[in-house]
Protein backbone atom coordinates (compact mmCIF):
# COMPACT_ATOMS: atom_id res chain seq x y z
CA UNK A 1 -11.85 -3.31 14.89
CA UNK A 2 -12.06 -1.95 11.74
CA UNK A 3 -9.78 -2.88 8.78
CA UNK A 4 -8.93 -0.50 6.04
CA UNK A 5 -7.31 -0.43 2.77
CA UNK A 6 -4.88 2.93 3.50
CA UNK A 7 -6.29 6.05 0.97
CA UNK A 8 -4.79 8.65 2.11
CA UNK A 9 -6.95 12.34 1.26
CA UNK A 10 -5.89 14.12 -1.54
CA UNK A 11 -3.26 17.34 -0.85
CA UNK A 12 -3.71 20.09 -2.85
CA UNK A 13 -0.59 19.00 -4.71
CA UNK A 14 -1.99 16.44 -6.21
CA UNK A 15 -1.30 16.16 -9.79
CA UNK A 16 -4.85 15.75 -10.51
CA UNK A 17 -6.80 18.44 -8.65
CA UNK A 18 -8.47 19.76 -5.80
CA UNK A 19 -11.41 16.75 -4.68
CA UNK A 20 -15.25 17.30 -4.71
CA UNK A 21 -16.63 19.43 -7.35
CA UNK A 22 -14.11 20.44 -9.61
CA UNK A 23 -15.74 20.83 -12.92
CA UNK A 24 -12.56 20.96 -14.95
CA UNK A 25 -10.85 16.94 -13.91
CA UNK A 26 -14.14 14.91 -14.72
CA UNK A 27 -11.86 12.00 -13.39
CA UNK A 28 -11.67 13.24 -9.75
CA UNK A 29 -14.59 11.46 -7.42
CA UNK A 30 -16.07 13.95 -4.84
CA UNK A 31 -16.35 11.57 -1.01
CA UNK A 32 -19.86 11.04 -2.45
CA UNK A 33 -19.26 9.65 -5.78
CA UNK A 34 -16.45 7.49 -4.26
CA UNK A 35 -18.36 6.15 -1.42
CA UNK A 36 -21.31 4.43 -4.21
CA UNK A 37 -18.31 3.39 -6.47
CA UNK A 38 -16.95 1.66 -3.57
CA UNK A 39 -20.41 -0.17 -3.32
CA UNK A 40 -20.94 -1.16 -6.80
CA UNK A 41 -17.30 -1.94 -8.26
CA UNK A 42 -14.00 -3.37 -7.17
CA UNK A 43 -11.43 -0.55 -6.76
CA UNK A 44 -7.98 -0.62 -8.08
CA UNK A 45 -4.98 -0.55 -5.74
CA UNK A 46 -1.24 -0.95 -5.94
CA UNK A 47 0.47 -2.25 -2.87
CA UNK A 48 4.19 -2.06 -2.50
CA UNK A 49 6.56 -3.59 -0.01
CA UNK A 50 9.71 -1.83 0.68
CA UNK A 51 12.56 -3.78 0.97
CA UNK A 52 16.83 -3.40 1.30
CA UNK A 53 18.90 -5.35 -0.52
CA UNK A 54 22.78 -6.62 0.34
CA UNK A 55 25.33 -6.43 -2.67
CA UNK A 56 23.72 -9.19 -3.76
CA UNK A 57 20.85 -8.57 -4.23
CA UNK A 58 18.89 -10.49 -1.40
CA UNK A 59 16.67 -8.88 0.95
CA UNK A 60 18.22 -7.68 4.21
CA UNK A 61 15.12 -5.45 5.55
CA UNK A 62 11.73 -5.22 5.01
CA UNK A 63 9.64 -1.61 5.69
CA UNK A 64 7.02 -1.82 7.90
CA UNK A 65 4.81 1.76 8.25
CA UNK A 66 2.86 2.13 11.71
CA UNK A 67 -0.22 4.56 11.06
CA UNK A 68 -3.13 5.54 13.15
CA UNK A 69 -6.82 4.62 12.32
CA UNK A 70 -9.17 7.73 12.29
CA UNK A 71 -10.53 5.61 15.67
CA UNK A 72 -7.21 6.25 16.70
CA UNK A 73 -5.84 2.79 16.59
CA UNK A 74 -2.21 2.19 15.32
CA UNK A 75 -1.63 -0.66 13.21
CA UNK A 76 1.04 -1.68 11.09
CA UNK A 77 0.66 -1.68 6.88
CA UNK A 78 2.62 -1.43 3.56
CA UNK A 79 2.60 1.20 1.43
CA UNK A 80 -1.04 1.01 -0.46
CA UNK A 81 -3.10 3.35 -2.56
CA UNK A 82 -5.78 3.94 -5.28
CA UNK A 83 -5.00 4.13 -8.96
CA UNK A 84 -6.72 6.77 -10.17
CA UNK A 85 -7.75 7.49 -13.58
CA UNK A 86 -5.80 7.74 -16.89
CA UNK A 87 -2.64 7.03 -14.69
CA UNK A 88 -0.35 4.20 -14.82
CA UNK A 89 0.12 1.31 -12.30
CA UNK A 90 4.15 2.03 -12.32
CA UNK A 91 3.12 5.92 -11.80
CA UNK A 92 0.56 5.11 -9.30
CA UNK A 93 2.97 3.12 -7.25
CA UNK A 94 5.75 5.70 -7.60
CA UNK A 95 3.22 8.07 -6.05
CA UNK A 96 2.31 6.45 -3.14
CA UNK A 97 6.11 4.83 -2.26
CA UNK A 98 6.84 8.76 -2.09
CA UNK A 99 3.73 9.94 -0.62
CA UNK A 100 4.02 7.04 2.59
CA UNK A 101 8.26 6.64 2.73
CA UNK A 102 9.14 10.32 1.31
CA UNK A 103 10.54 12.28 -1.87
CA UNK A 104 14.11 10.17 -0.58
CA UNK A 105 13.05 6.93 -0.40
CA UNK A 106 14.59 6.91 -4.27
CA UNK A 107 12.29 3.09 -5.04
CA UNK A 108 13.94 1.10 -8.09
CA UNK A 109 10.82 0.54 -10.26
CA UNK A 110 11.24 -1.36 -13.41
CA UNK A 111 9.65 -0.03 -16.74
CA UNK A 112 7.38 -2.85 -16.78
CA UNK A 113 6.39 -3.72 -13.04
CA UNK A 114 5.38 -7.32 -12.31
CA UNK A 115 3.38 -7.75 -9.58
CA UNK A 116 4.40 -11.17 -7.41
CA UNK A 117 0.58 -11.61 -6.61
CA UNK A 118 -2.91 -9.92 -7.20
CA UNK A 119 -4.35 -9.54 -3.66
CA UNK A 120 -8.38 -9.37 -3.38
CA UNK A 121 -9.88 -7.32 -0.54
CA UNK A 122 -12.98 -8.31 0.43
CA UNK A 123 -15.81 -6.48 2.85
CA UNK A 124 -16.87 -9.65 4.14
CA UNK A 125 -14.72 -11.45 6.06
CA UNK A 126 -13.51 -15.10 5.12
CA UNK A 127 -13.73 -14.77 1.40
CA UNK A 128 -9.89 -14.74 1.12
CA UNK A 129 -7.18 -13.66 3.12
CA UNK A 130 -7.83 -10.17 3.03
CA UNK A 131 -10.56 -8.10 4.47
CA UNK A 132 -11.23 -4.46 3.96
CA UNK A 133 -14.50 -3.65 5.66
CA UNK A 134 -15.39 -0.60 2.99
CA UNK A 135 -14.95 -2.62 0.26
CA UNK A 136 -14.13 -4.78 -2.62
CA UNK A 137 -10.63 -3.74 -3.63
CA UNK A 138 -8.70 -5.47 -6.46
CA UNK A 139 -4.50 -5.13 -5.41
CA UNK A 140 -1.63 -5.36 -7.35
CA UNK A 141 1.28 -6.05 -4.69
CA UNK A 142 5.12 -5.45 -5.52
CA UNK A 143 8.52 -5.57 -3.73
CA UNK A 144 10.11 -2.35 -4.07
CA UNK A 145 13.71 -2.04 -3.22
CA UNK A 146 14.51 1.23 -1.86
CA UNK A 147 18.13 2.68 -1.99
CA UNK A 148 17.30 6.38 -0.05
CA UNK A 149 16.41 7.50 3.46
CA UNK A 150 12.43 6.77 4.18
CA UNK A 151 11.28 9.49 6.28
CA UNK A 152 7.21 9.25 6.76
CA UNK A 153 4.66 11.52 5.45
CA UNK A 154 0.96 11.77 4.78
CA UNK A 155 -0.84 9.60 7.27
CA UNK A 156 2.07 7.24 8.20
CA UNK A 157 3.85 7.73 11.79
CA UNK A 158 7.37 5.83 10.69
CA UNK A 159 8.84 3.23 9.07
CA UNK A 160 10.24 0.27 11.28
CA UNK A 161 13.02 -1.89 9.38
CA UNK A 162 12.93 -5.92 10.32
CA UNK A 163 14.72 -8.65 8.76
CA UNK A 164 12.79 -11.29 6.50
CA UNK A 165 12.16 -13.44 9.92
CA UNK A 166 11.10 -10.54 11.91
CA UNK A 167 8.59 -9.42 9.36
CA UNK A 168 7.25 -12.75 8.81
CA UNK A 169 6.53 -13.33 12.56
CA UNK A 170 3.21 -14.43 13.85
CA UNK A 171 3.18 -11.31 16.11
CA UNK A 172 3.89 -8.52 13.52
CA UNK A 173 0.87 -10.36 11.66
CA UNK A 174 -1.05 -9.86 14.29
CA UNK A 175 -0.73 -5.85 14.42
CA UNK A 176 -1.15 -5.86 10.73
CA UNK A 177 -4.53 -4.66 9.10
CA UNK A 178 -7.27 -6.40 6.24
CA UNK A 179 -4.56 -9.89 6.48
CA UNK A 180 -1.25 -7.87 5.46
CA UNK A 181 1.07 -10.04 7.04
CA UNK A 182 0.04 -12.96 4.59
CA UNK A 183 1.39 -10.38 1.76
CA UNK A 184 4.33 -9.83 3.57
CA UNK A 185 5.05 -13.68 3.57
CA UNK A 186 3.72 -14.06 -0.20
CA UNK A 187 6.65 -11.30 -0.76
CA UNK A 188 9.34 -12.30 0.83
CA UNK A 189 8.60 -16.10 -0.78
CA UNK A 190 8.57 -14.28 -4.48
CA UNK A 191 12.02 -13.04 -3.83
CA UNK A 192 13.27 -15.87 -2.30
CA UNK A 193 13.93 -14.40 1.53
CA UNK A 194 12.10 -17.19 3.23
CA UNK A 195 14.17 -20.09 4.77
């Protein structure tokens, strides 16, 4: 089986251009140019896990998204994307928590994100707990609470809400892609939701 880092294909809404051959955004890589970048340097990725919080502030859910493999495999993820150019991690994170969970999702970023780890993706499997077969992806991973309704878009099918225990099961582990579910744990143990 084949495990991916989700990139979901650029929309024609996207702030920085049409893809593949657009003379005016130098900063734009064509499927070409991002395929040999993908060979010769570690890409940049910001990972988020959305949670919901009680009046407390402790984590009562945790966001799981099911998505479909272009082999037509479903598999369970976080919310995970590229940084791309001249933008900012807290920007490139907003991005993709509304691209995956929706414009109502409404995530509480902080000015100044701190990540709770730095995940490394590896194409070789074994080198850490992560694997992403195209390549060797550097990941800054955050717990995002969410406050909105998460309705699905781009290439994710839904978003399944699980308490701390159900998302740090052995079984939801198992359906989750490049060594996910080890994040999920490293999460939920930043914010204090393990027992």
């Amino acid at each position: 089986m084949s495990v991916r880092t989700p990139d979901p294909e650029p929309s024609g809404e996207e702030p920085f251009g049409p893809p593949a051959g657009n003379v005016s955004n130098p900063a734009w890589l064509s499927e070409i140019e991002l395929a040999e970048s993908r060979r010769r340097l570690p890409m940049l990725y910001v990972e988020g896990v959305p949670v919901r919080l009680d009046g407390m502030g402790a984590v009562t859910e945790v966001g799981i998204l099911l998505r479909a493999t272009p082999l037509g495999e479903m598999t369970r993820t976080i919310v995970s994307g590229r940084v791309r150019y001249g933008e900012t991690v807290r920007d490139a994170l907003f991005r993709h928590l509304e691209n995956d969970l929706g414009p109502m999702a409404f995530p509480l970023l902080p000015p100044q994100p701190a990540p709770f780890t730095v995940a490394e993706y590896f194409p070789l499997p074994g080198v850490s707990a992560f694997h992403d077969d195209r390549q060797h992806a550097v990941s800054l991973a955050y717990v995002v609470p969410v406050t909105g309704t998460c309705e699905p878009r781009q290439d994710a099918l839904e978003v399944t809400w699980l308490t701390p225990e159900e998302a740090c099961s052995d079984s939801l582990a198992d359906e989750m892609e490049g060594g996910r579910g080890t994040l999920i744990r490293l999460a939920l143990a930043s914010v204090g939701a393990l027992r």
